[in-house]
C-alpha atoms as a PDB file:
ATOM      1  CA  UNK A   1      -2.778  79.266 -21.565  1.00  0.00           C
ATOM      2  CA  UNK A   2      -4.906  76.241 -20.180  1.00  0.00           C
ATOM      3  CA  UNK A   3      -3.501  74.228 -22.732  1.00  0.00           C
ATOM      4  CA  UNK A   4      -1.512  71.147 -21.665  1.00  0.00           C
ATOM      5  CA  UNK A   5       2.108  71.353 -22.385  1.00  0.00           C
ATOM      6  CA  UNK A   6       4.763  70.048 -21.226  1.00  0.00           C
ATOM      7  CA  UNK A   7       5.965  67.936 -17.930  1.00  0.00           C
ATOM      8  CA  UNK A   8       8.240  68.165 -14.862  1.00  0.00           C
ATOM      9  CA  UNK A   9      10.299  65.155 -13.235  1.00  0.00           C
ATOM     10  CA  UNK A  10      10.109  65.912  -9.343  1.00  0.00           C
ATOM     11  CA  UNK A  11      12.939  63.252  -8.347  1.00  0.00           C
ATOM     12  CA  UNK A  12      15.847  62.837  -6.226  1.00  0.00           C
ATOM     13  CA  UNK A  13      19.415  62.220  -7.303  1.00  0.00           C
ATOM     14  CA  UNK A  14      21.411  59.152  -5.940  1.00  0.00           C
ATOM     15  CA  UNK A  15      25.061  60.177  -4.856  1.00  0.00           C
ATOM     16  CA  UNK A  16      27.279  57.827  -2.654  1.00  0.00           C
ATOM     17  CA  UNK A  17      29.510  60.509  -1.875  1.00  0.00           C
ATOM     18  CA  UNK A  18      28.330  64.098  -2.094  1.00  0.00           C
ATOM     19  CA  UNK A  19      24.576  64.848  -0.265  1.00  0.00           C
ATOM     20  CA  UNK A  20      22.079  64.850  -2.849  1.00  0.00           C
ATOM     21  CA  UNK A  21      18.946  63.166  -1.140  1.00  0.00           C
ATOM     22  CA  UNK A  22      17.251  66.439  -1.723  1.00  0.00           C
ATOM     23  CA  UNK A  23      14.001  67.237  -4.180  1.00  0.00           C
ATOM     24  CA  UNK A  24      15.770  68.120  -7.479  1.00  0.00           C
ATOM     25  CA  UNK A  25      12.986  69.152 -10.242  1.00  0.00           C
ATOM     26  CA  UNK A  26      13.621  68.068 -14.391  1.00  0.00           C
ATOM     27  CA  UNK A  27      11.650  69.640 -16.916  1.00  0.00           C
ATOM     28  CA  UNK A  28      10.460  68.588 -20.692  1.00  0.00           C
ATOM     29  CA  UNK A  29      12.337  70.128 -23.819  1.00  0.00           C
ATOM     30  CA  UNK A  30       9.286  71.814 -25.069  1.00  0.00           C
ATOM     31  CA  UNK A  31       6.599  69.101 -24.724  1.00  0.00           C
ATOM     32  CA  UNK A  32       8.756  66.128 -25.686  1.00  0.00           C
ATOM     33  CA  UNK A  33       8.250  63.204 -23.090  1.00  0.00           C
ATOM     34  CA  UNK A  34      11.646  62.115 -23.478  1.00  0.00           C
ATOM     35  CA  UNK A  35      13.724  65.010 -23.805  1.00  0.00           C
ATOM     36  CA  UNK A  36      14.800  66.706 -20.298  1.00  0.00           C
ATOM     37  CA  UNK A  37      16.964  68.957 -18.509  1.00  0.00           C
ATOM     38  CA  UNK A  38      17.513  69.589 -14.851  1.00  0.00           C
ATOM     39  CA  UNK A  39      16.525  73.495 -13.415  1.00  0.00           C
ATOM     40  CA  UNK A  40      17.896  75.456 -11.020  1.00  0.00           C
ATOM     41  CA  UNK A  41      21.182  75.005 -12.636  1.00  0.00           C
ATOM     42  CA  UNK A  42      20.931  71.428 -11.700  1.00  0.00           C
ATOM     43  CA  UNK A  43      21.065  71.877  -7.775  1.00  0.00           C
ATOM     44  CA  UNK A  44      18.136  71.019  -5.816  1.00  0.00           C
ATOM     45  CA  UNK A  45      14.950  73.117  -5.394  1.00  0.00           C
ATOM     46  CA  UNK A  46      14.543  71.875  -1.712  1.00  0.00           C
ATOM     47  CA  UNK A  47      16.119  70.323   1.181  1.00  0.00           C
ATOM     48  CA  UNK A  48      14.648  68.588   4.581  1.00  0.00           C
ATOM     49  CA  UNK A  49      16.948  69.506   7.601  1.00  0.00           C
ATOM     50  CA  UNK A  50      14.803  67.992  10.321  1.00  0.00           C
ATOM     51  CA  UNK A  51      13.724  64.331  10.953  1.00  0.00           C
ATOM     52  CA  UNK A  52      16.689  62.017   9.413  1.00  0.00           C
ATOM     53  CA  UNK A  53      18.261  65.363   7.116  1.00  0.00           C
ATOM     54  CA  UNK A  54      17.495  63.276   3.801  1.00  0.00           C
ATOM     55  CA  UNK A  55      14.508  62.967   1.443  1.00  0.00           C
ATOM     56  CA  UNK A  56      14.182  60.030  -1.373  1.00  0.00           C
ATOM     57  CA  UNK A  57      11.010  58.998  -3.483  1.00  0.00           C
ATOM     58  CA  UNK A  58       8.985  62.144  -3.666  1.00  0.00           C
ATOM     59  CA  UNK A  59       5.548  62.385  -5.625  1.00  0.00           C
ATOM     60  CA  UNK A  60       3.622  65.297  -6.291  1.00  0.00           C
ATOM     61  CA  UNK A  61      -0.179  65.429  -6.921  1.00  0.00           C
ATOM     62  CA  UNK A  62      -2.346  68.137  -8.167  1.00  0.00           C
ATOM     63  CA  UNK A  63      -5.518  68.779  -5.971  1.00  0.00           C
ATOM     64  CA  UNK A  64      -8.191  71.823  -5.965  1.00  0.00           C
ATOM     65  CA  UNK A  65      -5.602  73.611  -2.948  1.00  0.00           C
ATOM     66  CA  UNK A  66      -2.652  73.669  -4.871  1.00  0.00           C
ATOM     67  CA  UNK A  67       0.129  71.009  -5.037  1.00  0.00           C
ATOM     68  CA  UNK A  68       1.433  68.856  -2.395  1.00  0.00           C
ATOM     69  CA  UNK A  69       4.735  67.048  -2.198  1.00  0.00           C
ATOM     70  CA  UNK A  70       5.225  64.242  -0.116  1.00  0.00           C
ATOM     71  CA  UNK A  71       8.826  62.455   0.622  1.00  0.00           C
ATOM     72  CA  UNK A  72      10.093  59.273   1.889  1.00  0.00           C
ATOM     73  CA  UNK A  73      11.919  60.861   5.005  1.00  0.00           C
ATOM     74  CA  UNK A  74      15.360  59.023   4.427  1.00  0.00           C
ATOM     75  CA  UNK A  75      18.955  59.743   4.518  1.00  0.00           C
ATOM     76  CA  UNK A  76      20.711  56.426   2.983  1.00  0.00           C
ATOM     77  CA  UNK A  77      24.412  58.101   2.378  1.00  0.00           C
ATOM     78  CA  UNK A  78      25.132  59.481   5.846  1.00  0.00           C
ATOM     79  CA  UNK A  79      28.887  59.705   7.108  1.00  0.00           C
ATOM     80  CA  UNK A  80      28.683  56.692   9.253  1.00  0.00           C
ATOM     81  CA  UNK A  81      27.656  54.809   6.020  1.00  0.00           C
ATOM     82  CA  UNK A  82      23.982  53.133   5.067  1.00  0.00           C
ATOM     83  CA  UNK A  83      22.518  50.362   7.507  1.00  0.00           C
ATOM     84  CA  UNK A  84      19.753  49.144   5.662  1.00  0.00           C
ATOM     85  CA  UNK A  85      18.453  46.913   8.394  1.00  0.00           C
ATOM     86  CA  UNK A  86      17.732  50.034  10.939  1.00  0.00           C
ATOM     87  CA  UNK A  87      16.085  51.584   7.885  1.00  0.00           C
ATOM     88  CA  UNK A  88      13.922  48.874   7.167  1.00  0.00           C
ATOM     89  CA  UNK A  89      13.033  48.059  11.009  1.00  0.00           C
ATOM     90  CA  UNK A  90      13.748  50.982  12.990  1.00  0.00           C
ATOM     91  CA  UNK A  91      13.542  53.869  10.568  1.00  0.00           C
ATOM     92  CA  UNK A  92      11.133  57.068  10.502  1.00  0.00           C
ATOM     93  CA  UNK A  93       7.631  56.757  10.250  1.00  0.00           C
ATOM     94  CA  UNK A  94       6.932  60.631   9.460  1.00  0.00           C
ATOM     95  CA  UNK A  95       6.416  61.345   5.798  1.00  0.00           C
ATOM     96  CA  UNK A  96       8.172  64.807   4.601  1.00  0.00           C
ATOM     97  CA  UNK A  97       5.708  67.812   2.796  1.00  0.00           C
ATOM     98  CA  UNK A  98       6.064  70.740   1.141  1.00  0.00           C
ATOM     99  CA  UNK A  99       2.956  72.614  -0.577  1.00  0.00           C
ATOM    100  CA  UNK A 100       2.751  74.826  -2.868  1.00  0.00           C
ATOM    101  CA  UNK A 101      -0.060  77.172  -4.976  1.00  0.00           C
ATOM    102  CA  UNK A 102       1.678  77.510  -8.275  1.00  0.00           C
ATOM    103  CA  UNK A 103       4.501  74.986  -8.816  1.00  0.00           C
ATOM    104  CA  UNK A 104       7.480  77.988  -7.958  1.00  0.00           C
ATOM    105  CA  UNK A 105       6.792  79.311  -4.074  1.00  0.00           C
ATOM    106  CA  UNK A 106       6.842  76.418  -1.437  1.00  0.00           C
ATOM    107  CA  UNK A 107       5.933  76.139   2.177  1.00  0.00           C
ATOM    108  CA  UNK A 108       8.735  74.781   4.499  1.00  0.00           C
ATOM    109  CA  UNK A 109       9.230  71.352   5.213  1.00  0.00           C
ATOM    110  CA  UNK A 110       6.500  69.723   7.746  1.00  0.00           C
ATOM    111  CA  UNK A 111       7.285  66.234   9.383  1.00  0.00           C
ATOM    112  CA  UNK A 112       3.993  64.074   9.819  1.00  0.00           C
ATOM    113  CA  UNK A 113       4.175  60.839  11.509  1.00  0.00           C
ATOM    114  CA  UNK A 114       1.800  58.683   9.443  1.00  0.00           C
ATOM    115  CA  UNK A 115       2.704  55.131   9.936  1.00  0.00           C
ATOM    116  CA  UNK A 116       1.501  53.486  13.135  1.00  0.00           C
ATOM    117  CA  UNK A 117       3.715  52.593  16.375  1.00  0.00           C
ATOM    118  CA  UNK A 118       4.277  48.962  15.415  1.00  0.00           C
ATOM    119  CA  UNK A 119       5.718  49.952  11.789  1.00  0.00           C
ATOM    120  CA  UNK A 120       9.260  50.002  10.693  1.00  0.00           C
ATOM    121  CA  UNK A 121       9.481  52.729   8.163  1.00  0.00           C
ATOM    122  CA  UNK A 122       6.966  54.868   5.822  1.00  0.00           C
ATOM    123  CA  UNK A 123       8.713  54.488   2.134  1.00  0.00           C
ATOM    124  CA  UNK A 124       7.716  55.924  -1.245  1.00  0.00           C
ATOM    125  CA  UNK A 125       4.527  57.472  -0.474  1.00  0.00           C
ATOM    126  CA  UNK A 126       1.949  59.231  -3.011  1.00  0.00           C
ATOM    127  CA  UNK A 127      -0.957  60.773  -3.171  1.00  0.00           C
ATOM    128  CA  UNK A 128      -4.168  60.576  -4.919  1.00  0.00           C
ATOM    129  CA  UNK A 129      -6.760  63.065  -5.140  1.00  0.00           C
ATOM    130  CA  UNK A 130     -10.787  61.626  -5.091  1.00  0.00           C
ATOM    131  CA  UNK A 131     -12.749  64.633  -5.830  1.00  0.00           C
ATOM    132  CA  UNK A 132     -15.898  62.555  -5.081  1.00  0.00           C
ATOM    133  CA  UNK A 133     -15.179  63.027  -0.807  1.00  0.00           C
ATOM    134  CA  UNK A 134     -12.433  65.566  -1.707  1.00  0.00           C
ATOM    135  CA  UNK A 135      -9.640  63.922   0.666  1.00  0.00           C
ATOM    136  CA  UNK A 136      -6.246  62.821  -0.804  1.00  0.00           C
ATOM    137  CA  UNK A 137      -5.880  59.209  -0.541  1.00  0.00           C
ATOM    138  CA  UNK A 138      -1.688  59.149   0.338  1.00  0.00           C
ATOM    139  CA  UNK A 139      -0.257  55.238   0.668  1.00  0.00           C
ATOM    140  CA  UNK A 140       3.074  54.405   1.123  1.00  0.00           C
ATOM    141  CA  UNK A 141       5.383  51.168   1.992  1.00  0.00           C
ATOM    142  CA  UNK A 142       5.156  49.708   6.099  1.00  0.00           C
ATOM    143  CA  UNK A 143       7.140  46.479   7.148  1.00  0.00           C
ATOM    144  CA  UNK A 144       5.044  46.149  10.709  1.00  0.00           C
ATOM    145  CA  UNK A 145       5.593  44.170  13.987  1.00  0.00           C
ATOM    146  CA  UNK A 146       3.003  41.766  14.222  1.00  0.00           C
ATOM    147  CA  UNK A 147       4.010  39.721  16.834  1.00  0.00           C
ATOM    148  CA  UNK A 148       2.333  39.427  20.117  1.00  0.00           C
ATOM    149  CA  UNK A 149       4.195  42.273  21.620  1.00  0.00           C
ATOM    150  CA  UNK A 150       3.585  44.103  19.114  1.00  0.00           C
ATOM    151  CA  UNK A 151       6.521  46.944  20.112  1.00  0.00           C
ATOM    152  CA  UNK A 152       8.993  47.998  17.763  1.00  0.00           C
ATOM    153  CA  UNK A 153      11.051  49.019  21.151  1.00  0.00           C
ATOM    154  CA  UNK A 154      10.536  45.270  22.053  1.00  0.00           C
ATOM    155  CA  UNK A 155      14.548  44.440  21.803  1.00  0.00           C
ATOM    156  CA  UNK A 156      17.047  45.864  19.432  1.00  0.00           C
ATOM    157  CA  UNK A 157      16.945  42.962  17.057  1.00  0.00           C
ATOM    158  CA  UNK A 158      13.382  42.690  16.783  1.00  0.00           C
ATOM    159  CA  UNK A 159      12.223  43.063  12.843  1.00  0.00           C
ATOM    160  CA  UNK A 160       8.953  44.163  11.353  1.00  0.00           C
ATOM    161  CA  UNK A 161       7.893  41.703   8.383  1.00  0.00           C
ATOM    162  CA  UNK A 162       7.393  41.794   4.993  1.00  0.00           C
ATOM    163  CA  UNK A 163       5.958  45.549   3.292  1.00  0.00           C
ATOM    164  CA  UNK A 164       2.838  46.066   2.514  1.00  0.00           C
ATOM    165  CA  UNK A 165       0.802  49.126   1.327  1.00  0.00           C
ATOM    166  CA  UNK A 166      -0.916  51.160   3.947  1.00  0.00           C
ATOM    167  CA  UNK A 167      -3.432  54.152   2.991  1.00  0.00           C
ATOM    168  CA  UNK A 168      -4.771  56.711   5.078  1.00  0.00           C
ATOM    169  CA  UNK A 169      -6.880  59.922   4.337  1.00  0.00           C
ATOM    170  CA  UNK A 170      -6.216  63.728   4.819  1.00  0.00           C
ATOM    171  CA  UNK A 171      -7.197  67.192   3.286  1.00  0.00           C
ATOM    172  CA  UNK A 172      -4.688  69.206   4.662  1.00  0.00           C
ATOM    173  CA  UNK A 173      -1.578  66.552   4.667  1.00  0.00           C
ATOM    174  CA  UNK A 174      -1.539  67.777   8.363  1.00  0.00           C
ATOM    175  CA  UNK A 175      -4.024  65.321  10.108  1.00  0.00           C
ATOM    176  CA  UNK A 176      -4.495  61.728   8.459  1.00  0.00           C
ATOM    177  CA  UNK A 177      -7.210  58.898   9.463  1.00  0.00           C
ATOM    178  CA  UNK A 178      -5.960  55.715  10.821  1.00  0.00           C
ATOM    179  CA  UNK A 179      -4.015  53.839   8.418  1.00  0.00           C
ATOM    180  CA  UNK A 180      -4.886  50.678   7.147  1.00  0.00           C
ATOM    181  CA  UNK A 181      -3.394  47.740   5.402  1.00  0.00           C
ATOM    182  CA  UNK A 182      -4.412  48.238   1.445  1.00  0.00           C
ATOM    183  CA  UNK A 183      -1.984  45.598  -0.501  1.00  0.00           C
ATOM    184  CA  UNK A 184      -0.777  42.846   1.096  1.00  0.00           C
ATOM    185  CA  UNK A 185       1.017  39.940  -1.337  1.00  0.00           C
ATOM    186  CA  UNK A 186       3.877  37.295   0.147  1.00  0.00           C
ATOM    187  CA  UNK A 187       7.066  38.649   0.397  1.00  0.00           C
ATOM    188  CA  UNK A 188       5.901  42.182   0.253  1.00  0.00           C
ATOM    189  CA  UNK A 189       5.287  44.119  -1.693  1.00  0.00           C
ATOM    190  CA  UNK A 190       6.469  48.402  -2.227  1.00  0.00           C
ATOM    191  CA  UNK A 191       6.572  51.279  -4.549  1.00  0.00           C
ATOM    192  CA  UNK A 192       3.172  51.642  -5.329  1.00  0.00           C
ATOM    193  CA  UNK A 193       1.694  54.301  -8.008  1.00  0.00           C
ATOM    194  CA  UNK A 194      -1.890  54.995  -9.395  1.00  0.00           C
ATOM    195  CA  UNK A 195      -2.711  56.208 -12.335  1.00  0.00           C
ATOM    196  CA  UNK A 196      -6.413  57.105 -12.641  1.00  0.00           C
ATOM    197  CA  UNK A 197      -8.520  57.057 -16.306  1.00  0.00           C
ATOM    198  CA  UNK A 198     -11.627  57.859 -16.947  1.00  0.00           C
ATOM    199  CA  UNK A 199     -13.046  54.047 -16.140  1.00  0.00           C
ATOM    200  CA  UNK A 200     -10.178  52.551 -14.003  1.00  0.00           C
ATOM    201  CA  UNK A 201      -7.655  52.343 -11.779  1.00  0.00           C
ATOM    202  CA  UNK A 202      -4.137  51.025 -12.809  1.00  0.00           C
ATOM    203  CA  UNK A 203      -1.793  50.003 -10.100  1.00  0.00           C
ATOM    204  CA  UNK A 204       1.857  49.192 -10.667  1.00  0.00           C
ATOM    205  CA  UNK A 205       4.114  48.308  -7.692  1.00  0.00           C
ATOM    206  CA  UNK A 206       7.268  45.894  -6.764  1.00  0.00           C
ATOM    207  CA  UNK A 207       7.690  42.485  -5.063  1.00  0.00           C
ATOM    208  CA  UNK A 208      11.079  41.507  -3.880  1.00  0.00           C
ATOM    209  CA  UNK A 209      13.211  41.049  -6.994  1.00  0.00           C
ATOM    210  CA  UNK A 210      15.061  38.078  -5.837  1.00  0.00           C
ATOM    211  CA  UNK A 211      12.159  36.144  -3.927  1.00  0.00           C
ATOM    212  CA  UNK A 212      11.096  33.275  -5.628  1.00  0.00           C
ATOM    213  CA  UNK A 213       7.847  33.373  -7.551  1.00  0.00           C
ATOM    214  CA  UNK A 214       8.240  37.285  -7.796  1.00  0.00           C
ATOM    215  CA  UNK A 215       6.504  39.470 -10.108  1.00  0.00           C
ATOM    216  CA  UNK A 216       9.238  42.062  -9.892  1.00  0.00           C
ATOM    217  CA  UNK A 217       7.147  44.908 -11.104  1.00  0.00           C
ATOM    218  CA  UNK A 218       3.546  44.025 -12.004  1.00  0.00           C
ATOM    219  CA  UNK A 219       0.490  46.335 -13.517  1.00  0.00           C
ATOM    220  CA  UNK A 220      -2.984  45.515 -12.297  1.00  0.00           C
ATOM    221  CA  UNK A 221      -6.313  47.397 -13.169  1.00  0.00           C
ATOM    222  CA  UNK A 222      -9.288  47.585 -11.485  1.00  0.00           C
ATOM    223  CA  UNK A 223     -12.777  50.025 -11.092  1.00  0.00           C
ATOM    224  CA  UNK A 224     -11.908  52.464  -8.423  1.00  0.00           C
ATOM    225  CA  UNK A 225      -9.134  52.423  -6.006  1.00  0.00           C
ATOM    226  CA  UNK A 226     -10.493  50.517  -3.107  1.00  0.00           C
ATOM    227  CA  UNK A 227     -12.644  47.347  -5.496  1.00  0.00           C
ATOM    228  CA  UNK A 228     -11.818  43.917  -5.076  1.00  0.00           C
ATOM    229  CA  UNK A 229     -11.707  43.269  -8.356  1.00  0.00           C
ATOM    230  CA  UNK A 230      -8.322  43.785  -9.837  1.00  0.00           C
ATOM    231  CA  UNK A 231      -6.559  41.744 -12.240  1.00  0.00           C
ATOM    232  CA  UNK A 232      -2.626  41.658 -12.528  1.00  0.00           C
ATOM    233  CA  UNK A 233      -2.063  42.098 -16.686  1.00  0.00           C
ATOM    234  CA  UNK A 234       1.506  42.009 -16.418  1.00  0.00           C
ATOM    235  CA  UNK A 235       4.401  40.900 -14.262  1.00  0.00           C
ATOM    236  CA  UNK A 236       8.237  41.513 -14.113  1.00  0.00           C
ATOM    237  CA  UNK A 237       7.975  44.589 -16.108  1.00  0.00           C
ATOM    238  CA  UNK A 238      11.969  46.004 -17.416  1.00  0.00           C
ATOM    239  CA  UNK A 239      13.317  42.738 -16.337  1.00  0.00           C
ATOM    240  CA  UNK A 240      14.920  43.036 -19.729  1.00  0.00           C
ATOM    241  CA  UNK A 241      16.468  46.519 -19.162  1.00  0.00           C
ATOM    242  CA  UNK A 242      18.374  45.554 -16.077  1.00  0.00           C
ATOM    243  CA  UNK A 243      19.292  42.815 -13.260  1.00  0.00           C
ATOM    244  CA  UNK A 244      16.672  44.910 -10.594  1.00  0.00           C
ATOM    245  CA  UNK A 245      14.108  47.355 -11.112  1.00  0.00           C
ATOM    246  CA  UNK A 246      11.840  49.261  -8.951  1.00  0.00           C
ATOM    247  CA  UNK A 247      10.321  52.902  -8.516  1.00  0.00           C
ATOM    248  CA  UNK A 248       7.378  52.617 -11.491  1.00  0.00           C
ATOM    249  CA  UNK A 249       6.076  56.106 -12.641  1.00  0.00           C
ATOM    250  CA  UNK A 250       3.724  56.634 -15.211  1.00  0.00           C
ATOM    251  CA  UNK A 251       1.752  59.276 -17.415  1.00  0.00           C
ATOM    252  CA  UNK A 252       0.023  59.785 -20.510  1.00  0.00           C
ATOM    253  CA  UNK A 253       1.352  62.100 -23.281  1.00  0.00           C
ATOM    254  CA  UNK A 254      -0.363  64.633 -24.256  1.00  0.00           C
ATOM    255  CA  UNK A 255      -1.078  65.046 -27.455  1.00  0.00           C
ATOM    256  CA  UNK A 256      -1.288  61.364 -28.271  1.00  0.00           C
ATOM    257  CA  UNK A 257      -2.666  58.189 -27.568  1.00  0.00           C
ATOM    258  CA  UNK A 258       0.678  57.043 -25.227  1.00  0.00           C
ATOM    259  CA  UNK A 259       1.673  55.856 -22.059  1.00  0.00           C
ATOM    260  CA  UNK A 260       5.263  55.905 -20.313  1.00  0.00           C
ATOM    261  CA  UNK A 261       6.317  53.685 -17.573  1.00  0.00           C
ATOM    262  CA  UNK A 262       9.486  54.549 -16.596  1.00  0.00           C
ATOM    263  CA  UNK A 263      11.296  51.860 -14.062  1.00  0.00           C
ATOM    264  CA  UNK A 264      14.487  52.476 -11.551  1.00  0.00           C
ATOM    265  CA  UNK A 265      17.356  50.440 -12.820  1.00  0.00           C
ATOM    266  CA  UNK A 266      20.030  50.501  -9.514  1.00  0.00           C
ATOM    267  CA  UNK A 267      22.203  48.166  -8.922  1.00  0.00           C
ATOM    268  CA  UNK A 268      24.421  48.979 -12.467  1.00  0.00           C
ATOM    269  CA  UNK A 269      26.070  52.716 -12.424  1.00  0.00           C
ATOM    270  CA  UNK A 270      25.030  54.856 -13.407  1.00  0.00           C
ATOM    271  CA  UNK A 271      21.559  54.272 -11.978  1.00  0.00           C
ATOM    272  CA  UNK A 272      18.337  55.815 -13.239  1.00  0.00           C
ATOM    273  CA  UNK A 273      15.148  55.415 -15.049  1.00  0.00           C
ATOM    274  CA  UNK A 274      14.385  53.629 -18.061  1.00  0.00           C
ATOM    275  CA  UNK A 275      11.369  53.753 -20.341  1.00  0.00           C
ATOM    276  CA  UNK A 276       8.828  51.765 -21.473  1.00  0.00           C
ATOM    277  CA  UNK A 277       5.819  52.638 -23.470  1.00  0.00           C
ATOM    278  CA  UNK A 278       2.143  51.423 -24.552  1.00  0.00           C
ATOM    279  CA  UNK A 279      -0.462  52.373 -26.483  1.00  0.00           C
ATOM    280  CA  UNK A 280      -3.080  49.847 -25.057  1.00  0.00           C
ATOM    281  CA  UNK A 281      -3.009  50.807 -21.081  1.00  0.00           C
ATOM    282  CA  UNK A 282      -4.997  48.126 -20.111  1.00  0.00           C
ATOM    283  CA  UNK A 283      -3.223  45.080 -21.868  1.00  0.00           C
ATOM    284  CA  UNK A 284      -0.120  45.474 -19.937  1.00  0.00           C
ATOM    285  CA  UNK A 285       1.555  45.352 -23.339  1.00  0.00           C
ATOM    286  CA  UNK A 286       4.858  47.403 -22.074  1.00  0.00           C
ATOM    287  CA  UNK A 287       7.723  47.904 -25.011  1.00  0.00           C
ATOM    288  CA  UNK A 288      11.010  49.245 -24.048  1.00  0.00           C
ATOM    289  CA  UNK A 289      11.771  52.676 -25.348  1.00  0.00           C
ATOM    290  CA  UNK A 290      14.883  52.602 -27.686  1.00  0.00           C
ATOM    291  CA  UNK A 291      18.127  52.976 -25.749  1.00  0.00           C
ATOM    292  CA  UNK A 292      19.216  56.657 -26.471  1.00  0.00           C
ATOM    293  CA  UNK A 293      15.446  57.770 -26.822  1.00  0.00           C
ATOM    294  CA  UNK A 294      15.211  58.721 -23.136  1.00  0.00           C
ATOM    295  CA  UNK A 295      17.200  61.664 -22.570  1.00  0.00           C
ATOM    296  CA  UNK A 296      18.056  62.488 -18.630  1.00  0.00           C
ATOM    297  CA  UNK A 297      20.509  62.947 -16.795  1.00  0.00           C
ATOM    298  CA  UNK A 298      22.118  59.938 -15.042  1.00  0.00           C
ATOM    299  CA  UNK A 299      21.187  59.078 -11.419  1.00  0.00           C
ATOM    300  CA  UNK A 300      18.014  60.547 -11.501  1.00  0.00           C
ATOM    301  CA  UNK A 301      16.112  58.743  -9.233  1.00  0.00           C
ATOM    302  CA  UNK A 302      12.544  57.316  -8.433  1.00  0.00           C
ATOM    303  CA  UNK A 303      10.425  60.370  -8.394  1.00  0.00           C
ATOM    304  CA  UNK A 304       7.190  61.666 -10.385  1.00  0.00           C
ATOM    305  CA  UNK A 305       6.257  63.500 -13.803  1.00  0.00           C
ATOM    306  CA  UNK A 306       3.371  65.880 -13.787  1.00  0.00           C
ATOM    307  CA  UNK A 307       1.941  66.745 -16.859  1.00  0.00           C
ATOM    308  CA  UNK A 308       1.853  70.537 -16.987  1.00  0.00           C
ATOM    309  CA  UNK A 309      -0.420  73.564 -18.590  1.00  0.00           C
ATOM    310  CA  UNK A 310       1.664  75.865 -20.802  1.00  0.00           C
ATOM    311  CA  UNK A 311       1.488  78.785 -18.498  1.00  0.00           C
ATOM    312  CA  UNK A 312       3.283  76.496 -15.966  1.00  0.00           C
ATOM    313  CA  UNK A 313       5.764  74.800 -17.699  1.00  0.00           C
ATOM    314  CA  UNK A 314       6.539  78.857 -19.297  1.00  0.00           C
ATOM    315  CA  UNK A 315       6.863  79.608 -15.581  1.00  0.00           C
ATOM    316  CA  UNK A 316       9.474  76.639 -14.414  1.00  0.00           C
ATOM    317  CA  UNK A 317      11.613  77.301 -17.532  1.00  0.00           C
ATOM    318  CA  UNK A 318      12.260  80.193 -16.568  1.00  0.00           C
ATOM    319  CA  UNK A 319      14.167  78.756 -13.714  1.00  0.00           C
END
């Protein structure tokens, strides 16, 4: 039963009208990749009713404890209607987490203020486990204030700048070391994922799509998460599958020699992931997956697959 099979898609569902900035979980047809179906008869599998009453951009990691999920604490579709510019400069700084021992029995939902006073939000954070100190390594997306005031209370119009990727260490996603600044590129720079091999580190993450000079979504590998020595192997990845995309998550298939990046297409409708695929991770040689190949259902939106052990993905189906 410790035999890997399958996947789940921990996501979040984009709805303009109804409320569906709740965790929603997808799981693999059997141990197909590409082949998926919503659980829990499609409705979500949690909610957050405290901080802003909306999650977005949840990841999920696997440590020695158990799982953790962490979530963008953000309600966009609220009855009022979005204001992007309080999200991005005024908006919450707590991440939202849930934990959980076996995938199916979770903890209720626990605010934790990560980003520091002068920030402007806390978006798409994830988590990476280092079982060398045996602390999670969770960055996520900060515009900050770094003028000489320094305040985001400093006057109603006063914006943070550009994003950048802050970091911070915890082993209980309760208490968290000081954050600091770990990617930094002009015009900012979010989304961030890690996937970890055996002898590097591959980072994929977003620049501002319509900023000059962008690299949309790039891929970059390096030795371990915090070298200096990282080199960008490819740039404006799915530029072909859509106008904008953002949100990159990847993993490795099981049973073959075969990665997936999947990207968030959003401005067309409906919005959702496409796929992309390699079998050389480290040239940044990304091929689009045939359109059709990717089965999910539409609007599902920038979240996280987790490759699963039979036992557990036996154990979600059942859902």
């Amino acid at each position: 039963m410790t035999e890997p099979y399958g996947y789940l898609l921990v996501h979040f569902v984009e709805d303009q009208v109804g409320h569906a900035e709740k965790i929603y979980f997808s799981l693999s047809v059997g141990d197909d990749p590409l082949r998926w179906r919503r659980l829990h008869g499609g409705e979500a599998v949690l909610e957050s009713t405290g901080g802003t009453a909306g999650v977005r951009d949840p990841h999920l990691v696997r440590g020695p404890d158990g799982f953790h999920l962490v979530a963008t604490d953000l309600r966009v579709w609220r009855p009022e209607g979005p204001d992007w510019w309080a999200y991005r400069h005024r908006g919450s700084r707590d991440l939202v987490v849930w934990d959980s021992p076996d995938l199916l029995s979770w903890s209720e939902p626990r605010y934790v203020t990560v980003a520091p006073p002068s920030a402007g939000m806390a978006w798409a954070p994830e988590a990476v486990y280092d079982p060398v100190s045996g602390d999670y390594l969770v960055h996520w997306s900060s515009g900050l204030d770094d003028g000489p005031a320094g305040g985001r209370g400093d006057g109603p119009g006063r914006e943070t700048g550009p994003a950048r990727i802050m970091v911070a260490r915890t082993r209980d996603f309760r208490t968290f070391t000081e954050p600091r600044t770990y990617l930094e590129l002009p015009v900012g720079v979010i989304d961030m994922t890690v996937h970890v091999t055996g002898d590097a580190v591959h980072r994929f993450a977003k620049q501002d799509d319509d900023a000059p000079g962008s690299w949309g979504v790039f891929h970059q590998v390096g030795s371990s998460f915090f070298a200096d020595d990282f080199v960008t192997v490819a740039r404006n990845i799915g530029a072909d599958l859509g106008s904008h995309v953002e949100g990159p998550l990847v993993f490795r298939a099981h049973h073959e020699h075969r990665w997936y990046l999947w990207v968030d297409r959003y401005p067309e409708l409906p919005q959702g992931y496409r796929a992309l695929t390699t079998t050389d991770l480290r040239s940044g040689d990304w091929r689009p997956v045939p359109d059709g190949d990717l089965e999910l259902e539409p609007n599902t939106k920038h979240g996280v697959v987790l490759p699963l052990l039979r036992h557990e993905h036996a154990a979600l189906d059942a859902l």
